[in-house]
PDB file of N, CA and C in Angstrom:
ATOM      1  N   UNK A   1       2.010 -15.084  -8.842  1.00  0.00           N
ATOM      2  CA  UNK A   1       0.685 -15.397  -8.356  1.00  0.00           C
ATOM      3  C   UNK A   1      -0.225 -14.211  -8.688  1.00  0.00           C
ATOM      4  N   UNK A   2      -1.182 -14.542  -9.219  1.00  0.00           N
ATOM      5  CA  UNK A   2      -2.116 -13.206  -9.715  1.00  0.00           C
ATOM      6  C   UNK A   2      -3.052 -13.384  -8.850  1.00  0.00           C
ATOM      7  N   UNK A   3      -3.772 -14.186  -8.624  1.00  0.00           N
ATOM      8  CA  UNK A   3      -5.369 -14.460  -7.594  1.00  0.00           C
ATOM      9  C   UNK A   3      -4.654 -14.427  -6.338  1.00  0.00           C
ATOM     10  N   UNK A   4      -4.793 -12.898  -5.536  1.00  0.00           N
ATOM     11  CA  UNK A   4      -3.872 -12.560  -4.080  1.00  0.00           C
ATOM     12  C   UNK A   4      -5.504 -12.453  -3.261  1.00  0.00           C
ATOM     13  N   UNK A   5      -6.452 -12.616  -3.489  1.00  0.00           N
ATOM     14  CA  UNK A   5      -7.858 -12.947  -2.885  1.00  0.00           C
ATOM     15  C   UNK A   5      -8.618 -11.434  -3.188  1.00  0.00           C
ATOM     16  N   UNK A   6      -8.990 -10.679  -2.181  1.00  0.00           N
ATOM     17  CA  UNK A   6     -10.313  -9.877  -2.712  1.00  0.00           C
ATOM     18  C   UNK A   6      -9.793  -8.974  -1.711  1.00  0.00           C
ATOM     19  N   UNK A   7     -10.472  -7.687  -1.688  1.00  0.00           N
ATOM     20  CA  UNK A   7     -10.007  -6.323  -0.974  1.00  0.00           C
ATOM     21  C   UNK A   7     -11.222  -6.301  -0.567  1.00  0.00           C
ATOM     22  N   UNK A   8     -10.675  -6.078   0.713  1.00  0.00           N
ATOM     23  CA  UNK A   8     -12.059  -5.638   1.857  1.00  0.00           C
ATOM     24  C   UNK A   8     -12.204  -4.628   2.291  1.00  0.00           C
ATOM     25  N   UNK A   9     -12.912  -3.716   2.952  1.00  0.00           N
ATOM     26  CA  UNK A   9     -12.938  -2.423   3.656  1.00  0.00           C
ATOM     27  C   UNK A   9     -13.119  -2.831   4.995  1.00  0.00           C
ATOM     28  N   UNK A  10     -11.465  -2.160   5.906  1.00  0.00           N
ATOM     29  CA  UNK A  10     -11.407  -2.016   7.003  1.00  0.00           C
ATOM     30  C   UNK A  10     -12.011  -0.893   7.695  1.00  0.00           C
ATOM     31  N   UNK A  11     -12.840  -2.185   9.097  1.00  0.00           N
ATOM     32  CA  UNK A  11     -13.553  -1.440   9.910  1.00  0.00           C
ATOM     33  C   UNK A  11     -12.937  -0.472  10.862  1.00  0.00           C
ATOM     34  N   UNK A  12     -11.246  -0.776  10.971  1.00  0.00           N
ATOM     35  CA  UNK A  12     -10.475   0.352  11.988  1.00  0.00           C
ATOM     36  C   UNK A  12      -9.183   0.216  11.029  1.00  0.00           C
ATOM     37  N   UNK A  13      -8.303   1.405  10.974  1.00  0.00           N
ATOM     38  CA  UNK A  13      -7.288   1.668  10.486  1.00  0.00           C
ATOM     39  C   UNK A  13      -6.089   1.161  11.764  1.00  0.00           C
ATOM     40  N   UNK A  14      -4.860   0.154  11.024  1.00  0.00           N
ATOM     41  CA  UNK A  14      -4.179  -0.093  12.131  1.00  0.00           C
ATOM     42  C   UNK A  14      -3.514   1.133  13.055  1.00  0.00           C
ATOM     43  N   UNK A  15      -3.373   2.289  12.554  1.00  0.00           N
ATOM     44  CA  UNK A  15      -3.517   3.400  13.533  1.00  0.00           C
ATOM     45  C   UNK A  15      -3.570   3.805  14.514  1.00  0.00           C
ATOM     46  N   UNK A  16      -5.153   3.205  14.165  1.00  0.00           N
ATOM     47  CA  UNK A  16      -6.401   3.794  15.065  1.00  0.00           C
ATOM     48  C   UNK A  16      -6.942   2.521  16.235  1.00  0.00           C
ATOM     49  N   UNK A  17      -6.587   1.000  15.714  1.00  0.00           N
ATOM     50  CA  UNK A  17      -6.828  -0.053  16.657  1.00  0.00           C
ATOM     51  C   UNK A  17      -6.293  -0.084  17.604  1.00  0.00           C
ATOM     52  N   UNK A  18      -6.678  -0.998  18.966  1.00  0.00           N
ATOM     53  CA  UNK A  18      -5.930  -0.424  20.150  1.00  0.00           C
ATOM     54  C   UNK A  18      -6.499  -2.254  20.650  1.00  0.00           C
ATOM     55  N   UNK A  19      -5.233  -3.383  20.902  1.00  0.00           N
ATOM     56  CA  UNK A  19      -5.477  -3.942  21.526  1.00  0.00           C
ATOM     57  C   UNK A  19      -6.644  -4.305  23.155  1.00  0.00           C
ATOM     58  N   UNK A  20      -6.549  -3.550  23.909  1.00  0.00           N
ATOM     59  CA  UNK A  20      -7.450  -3.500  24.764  1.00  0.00           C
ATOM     60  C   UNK A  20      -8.758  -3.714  24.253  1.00  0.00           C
ATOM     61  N   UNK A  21      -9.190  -3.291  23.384  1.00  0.00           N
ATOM     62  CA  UNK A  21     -10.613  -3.112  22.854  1.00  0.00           C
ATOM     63  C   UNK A  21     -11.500  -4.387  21.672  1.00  0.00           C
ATOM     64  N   UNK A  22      -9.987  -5.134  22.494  1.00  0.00           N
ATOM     65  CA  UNK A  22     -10.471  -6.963  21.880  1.00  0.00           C
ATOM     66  C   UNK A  22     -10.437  -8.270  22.756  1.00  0.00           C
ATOM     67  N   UNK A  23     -11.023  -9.258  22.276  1.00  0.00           N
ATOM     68  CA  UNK A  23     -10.779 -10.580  23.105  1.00  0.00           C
ATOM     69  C   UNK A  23      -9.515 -11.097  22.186  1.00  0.00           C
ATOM     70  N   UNK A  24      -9.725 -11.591  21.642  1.00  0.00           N
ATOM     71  CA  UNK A  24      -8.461 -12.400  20.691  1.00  0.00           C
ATOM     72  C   UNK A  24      -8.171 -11.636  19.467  1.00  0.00           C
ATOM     73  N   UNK A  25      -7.115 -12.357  18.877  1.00  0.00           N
ATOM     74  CA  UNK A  25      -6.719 -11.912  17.915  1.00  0.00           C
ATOM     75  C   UNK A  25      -6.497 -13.095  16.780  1.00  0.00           C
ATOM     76  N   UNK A  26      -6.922 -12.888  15.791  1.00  0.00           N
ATOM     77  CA  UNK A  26      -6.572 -14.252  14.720  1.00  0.00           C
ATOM     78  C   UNK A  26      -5.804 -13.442  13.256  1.00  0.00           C
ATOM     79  N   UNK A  27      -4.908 -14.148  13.012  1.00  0.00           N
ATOM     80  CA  UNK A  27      -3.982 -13.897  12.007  1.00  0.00           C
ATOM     81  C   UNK A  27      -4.141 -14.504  11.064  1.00  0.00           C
ATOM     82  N   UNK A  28      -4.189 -13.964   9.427  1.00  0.00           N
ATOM     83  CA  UNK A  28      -4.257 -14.503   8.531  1.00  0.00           C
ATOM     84  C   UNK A  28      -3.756 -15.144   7.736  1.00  0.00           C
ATOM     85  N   UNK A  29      -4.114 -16.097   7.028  1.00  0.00           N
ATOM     86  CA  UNK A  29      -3.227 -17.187   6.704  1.00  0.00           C
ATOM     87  C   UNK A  29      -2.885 -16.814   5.072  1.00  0.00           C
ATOM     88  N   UNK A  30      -2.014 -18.023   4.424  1.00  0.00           N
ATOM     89  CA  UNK A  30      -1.917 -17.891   3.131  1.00  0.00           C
ATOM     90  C   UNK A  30      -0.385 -17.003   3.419  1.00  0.00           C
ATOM     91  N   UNK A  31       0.475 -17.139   2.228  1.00  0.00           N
ATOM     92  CA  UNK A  31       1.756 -16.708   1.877  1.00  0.00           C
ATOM     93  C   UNK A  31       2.177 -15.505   1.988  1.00  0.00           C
ATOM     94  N   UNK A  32       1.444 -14.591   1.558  1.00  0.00           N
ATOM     95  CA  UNK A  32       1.201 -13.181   1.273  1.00  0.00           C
ATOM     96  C   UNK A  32       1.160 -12.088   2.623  1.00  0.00           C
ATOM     97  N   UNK A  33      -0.712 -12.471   2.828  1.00  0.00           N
ATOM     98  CA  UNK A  33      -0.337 -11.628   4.142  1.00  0.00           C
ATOM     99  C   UNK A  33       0.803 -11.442   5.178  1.00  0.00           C
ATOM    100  N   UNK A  34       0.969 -12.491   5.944  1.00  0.00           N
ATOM    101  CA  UNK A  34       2.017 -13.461   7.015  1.00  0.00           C
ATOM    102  C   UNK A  34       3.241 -12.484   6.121  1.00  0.00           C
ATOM    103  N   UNK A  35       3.354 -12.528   5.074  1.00  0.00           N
ATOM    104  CA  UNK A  35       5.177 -12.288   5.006  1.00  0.00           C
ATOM    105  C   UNK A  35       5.173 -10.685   4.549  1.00  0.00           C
ATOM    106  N   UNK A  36       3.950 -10.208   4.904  1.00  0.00           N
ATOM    107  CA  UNK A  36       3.990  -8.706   4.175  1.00  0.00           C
ATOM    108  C   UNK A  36       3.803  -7.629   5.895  1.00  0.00           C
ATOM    109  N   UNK A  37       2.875  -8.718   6.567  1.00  0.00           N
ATOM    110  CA  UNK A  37       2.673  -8.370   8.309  1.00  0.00           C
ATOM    111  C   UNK A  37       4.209  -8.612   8.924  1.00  0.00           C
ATOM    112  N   UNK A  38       4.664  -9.353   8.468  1.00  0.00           N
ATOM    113  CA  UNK A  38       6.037  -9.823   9.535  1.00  0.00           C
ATOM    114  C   UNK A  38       7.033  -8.121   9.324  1.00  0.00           C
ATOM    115  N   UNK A  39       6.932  -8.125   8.575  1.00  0.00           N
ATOM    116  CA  UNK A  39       7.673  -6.667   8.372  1.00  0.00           C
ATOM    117  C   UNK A  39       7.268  -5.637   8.469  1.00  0.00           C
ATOM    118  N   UNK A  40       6.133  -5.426   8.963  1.00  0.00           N
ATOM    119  CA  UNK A  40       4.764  -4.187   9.461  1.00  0.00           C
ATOM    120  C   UNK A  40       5.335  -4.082  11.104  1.00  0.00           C
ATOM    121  N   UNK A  41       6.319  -2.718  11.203  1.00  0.00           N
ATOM    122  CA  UNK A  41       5.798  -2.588  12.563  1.00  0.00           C
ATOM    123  C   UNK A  41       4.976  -2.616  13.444  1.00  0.00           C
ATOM    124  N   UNK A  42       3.842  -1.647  12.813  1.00  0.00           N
ATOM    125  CA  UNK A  42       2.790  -1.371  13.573  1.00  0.00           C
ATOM    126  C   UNK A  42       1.729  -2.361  13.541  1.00  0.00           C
ATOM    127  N   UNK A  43       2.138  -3.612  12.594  1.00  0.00           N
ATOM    128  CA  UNK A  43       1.338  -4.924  12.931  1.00  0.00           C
ATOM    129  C   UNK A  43       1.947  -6.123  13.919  1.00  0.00           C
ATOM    130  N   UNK A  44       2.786  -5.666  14.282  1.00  0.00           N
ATOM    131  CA  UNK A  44       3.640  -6.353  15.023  1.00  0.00           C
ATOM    132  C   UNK A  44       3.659  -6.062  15.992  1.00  0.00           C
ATOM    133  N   UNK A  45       3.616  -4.877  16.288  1.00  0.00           N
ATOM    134  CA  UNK A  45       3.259  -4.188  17.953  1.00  0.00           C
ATOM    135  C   UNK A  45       2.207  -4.496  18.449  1.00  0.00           C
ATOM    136  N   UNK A  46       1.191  -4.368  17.703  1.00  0.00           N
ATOM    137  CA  UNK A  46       0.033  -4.563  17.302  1.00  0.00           C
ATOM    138  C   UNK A  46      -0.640  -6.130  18.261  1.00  0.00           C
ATOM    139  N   UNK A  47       0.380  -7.200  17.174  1.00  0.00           N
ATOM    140  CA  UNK A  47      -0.344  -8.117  18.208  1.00  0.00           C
ATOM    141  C   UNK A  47       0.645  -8.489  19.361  1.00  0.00           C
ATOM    142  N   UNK A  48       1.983  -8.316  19.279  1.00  0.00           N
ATOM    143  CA  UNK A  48       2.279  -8.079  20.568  1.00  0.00           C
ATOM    144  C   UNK A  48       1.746  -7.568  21.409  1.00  0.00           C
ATOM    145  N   UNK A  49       1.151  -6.820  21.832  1.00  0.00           N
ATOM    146  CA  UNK A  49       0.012  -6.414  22.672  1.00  0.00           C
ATOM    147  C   UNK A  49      -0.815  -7.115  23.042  1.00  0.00           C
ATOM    148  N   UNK A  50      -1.392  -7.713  22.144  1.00  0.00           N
ATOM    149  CA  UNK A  50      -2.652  -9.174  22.518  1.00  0.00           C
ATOM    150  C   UNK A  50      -1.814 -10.344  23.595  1.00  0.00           C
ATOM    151  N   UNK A  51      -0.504 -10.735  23.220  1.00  0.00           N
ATOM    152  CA  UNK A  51       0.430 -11.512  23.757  1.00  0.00           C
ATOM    153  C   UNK A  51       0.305 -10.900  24.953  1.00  0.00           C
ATOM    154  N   UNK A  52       1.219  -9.621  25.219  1.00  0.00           N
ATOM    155  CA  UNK A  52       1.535  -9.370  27.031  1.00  0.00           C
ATOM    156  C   UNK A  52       0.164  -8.807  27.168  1.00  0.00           C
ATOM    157  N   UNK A  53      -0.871  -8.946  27.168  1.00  0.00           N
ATOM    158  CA  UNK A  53      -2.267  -8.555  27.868  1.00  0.00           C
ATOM    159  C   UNK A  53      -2.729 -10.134  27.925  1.00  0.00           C
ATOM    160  N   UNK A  54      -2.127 -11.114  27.892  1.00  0.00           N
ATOM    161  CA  UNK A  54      -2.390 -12.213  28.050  1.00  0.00           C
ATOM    162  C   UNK A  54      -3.779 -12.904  27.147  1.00  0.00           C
ATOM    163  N   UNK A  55      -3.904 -12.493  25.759  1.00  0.00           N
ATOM    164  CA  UNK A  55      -5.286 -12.633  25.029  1.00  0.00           C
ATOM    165  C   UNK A  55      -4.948 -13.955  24.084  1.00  0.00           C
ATOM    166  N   UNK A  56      -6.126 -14.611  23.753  1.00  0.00           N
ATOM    167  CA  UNK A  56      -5.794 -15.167  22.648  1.00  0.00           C
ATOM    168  C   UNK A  56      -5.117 -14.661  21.381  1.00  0.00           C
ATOM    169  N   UNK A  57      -4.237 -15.480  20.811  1.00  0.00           N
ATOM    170  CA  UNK A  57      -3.856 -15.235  19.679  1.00  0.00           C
ATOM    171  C   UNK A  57      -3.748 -16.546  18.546  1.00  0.00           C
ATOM    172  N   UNK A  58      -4.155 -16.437  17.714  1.00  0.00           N
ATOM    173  CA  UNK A  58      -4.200 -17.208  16.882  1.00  0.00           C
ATOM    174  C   UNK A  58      -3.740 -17.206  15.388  1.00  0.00           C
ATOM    175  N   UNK A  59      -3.166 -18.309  14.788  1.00  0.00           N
ATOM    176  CA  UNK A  59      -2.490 -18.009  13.511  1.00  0.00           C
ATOM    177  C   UNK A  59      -2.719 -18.845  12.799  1.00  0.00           C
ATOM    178  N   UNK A  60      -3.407 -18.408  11.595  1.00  0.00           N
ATOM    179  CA  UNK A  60      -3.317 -19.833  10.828  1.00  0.00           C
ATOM    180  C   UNK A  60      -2.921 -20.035   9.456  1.00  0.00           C
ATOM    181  N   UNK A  61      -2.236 -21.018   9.389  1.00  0.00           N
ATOM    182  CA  UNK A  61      -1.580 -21.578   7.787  1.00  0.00           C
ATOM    183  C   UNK A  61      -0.052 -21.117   8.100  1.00  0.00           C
ATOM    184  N   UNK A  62      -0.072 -19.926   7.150  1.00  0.00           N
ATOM    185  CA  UNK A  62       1.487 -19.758   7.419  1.00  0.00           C
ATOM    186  C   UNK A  62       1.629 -18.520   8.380  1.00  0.00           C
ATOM    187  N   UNK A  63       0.406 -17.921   9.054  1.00  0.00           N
ATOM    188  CA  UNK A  63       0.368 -17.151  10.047  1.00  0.00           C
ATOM    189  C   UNK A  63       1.444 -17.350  10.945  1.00  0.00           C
ATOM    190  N   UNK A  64       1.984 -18.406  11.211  1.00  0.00           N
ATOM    191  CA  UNK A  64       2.940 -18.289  12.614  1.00  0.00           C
ATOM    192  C   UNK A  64       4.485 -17.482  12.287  1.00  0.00           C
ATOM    193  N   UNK A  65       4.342 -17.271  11.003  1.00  0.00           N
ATOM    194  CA  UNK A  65       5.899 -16.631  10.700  1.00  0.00           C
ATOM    195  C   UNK A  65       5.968 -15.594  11.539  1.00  0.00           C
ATOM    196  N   UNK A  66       4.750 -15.085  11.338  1.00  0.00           N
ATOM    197  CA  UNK A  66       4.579 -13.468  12.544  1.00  0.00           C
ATOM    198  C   UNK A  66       4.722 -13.597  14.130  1.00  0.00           C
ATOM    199  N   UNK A  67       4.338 -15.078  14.445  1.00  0.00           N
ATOM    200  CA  UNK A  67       4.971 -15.224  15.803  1.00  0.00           C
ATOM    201  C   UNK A  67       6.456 -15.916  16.071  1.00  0.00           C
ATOM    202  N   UNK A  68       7.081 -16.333  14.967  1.00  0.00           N
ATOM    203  CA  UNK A  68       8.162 -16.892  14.899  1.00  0.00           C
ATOM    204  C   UNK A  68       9.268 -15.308  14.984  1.00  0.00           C
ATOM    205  N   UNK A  69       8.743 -14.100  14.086  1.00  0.00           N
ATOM    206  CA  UNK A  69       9.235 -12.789  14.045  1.00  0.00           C
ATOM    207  C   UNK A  69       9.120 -12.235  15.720  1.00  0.00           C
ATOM    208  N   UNK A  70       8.637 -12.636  16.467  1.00  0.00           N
ATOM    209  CA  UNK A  70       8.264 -12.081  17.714  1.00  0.00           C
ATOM    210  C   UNK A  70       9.070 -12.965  18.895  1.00  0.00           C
ATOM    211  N   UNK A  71       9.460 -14.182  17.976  1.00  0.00           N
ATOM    212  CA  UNK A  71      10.033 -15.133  19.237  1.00  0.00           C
ATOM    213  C   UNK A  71       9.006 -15.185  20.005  1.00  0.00           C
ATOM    214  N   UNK A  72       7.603 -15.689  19.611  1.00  0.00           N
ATOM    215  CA  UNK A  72       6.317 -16.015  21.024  1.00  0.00           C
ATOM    216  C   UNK A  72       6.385 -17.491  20.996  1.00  0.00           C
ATOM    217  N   UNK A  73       7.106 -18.066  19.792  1.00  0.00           N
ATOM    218  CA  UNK A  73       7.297 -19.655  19.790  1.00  0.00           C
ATOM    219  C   UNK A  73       7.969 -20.578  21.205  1.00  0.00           C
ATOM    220  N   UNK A  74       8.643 -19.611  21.119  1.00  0.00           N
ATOM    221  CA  UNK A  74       9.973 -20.162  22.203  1.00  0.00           C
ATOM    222  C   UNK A  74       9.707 -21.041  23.344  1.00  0.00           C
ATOM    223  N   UNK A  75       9.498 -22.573  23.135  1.00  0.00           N
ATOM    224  CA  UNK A  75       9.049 -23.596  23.463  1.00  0.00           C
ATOM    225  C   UNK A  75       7.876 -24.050  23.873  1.00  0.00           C
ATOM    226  N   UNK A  76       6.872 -23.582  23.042  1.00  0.00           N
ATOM    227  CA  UNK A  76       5.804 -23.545  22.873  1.00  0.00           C
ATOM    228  C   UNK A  76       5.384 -24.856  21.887  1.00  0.00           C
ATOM    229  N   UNK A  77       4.293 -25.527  22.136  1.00  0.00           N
ATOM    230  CA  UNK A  77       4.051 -26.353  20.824  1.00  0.00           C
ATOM    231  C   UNK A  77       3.317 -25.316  20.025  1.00  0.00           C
ATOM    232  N   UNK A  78       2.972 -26.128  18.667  1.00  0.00           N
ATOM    233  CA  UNK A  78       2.570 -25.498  17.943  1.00  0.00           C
ATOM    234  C   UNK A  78       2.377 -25.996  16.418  1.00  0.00           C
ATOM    235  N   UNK A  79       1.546 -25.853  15.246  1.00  0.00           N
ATOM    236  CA  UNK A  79       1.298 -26.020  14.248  1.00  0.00           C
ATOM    237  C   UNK A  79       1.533 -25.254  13.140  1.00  0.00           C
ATOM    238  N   UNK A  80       1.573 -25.688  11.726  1.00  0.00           N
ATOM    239  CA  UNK A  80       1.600 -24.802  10.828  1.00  0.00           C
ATOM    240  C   UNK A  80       1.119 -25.295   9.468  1.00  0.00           C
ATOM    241  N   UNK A  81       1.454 -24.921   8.496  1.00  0.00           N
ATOM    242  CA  UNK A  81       1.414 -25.449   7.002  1.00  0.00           C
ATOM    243  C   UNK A  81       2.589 -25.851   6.766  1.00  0.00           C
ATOM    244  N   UNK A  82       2.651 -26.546   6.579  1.00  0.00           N
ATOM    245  CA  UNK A  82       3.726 -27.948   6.085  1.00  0.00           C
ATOM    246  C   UNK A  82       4.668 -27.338   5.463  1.00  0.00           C
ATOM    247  N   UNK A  83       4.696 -26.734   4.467  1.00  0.00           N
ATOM    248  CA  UNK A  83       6.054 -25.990   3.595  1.00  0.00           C
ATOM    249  C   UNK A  83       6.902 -24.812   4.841  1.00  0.00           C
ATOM    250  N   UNK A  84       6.211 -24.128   6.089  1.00  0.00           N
ATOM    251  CA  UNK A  84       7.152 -23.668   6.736  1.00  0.00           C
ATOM    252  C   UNK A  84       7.316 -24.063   8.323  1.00  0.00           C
ATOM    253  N   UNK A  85       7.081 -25.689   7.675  1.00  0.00           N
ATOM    254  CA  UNK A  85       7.442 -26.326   9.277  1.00  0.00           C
ATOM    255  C   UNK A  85       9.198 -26.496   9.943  1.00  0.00           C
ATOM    256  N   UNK A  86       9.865 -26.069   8.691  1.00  0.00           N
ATOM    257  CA  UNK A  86      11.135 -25.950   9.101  1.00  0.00           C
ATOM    258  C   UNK A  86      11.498 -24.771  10.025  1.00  0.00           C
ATOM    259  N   UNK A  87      10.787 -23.751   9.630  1.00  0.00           N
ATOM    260  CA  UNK A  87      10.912 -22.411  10.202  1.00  0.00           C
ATOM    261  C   UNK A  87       9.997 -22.545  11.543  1.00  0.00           C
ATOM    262  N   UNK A  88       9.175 -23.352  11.491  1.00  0.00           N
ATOM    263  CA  UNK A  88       8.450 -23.541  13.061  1.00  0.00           C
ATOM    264  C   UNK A  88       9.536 -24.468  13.821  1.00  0.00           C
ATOM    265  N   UNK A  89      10.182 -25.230  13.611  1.00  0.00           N
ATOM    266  CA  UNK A  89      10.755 -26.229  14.221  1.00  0.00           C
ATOM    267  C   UNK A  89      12.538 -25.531  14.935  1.00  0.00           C
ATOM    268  N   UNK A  90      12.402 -24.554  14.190  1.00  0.00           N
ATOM    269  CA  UNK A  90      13.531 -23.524  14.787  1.00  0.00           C
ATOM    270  C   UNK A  90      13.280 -22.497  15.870  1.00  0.00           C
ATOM    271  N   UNK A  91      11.586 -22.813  16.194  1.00  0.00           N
ATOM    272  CA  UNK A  91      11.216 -21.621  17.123  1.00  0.00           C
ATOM    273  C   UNK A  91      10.325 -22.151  17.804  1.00  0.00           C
ATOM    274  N   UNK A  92       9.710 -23.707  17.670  1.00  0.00           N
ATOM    275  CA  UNK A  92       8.785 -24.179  18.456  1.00  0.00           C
ATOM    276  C   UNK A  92       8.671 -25.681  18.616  1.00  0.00           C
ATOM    277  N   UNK A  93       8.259 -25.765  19.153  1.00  0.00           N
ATOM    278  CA  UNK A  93       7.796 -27.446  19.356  1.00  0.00           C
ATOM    279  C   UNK A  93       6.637 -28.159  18.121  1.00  0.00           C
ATOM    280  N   UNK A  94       6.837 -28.058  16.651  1.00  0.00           N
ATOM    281  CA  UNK A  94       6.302 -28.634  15.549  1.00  0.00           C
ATOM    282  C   UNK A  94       5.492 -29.266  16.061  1.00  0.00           C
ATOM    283  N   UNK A  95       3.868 -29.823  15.592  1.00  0.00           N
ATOM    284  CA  UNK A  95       3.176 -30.932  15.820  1.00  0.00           C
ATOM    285  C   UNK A  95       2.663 -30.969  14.116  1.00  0.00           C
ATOM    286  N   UNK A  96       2.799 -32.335  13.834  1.00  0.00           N
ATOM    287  CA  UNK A  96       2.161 -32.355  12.273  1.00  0.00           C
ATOM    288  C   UNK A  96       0.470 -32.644  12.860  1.00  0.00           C
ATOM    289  N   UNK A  97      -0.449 -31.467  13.378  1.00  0.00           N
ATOM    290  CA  UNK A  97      -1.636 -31.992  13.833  1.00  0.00           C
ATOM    291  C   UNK A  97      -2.450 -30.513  13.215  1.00  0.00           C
ATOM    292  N   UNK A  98      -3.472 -30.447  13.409  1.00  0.00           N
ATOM    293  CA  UNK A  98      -4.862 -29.342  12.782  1.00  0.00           C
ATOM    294  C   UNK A  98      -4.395 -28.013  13.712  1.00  0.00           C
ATOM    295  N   UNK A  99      -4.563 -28.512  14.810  1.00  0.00           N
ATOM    296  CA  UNK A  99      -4.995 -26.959  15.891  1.00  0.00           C
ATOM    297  C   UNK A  99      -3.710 -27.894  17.229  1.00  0.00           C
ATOM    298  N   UNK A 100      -3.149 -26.795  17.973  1.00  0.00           N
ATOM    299  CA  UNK A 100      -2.255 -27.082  18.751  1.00  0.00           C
ATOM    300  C   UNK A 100      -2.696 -25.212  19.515  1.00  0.00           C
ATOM    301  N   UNK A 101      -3.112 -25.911  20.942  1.00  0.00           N
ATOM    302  CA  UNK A 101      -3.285 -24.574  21.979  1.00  0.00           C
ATOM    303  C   UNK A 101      -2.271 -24.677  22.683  1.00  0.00           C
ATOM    304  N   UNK A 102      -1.911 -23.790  23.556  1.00  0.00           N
ATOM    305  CA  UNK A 102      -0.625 -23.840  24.419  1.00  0.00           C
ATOM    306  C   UNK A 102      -0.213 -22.682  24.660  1.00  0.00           C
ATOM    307  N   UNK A 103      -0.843 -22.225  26.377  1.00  0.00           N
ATOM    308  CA  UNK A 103      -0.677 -20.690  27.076  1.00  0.00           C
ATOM    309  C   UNK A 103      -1.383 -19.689  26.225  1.00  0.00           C
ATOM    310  N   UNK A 104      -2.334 -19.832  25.628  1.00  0.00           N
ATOM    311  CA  UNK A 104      -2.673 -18.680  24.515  1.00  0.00           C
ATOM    312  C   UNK A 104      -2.964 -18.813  23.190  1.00  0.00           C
ATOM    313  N   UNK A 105      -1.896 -19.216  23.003  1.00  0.00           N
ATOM    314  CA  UNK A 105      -1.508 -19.424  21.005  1.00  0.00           C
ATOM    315  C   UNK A 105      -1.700 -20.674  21.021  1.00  0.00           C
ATOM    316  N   UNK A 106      -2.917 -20.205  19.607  1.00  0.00           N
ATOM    317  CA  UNK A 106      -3.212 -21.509  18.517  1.00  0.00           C
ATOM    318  C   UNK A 106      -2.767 -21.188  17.572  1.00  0.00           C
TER     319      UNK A 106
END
């Protein structure tokens, strides 16, 4: 895959971000990010934090791998992109639908 999208300049270094100092959190979608974050400690702590501070969290496309890595699925409904609904269906309650809320996580 050559077209991996466009480089942006971050407004906080994950470092330097500090859960508290947000309402929600939304995760990015597409193949790439999701499977390059799932193996990021410090992105993983990261939104774990949003989770036990009780915040929104949100994931979209193939975003949920990162909550499937966290076990936040764990009988939760929930949505995804179709190619890793197998991997949702091992950690959540699958819905083939758009948006699925439930305790938090969309």
């Amino acid at each position: 895959m050559k077209d991996r999208g466009r480089t942006v300049k971050v407004d906080v270094a994950l470092d330097e971000v500090r859960a508290q100092d947000y309402d929600a959190i939304v995760l990015p979608g597409g193949q790439i990010n999701p499977d390059l974050l799932r193996v990021n400690d410090k992105a993983l702590k990261f939104i774990r934090a949003f989770f036990d501070q009780g915040k929104v969290v949100a994931a979209v496309c193939h975003a949920p791998w990162l909550l499937i890595e966290m076990h936040l699925l764990k009988g939760r409904g929930a949505t995804s992109y179709k190619s890793i609904k197998t991997d949702m269906i091992n950690d959540a309650r699958w819905e083939d639908v758009e948006v699925v809320a439930d305790q938090g996580i969309l």
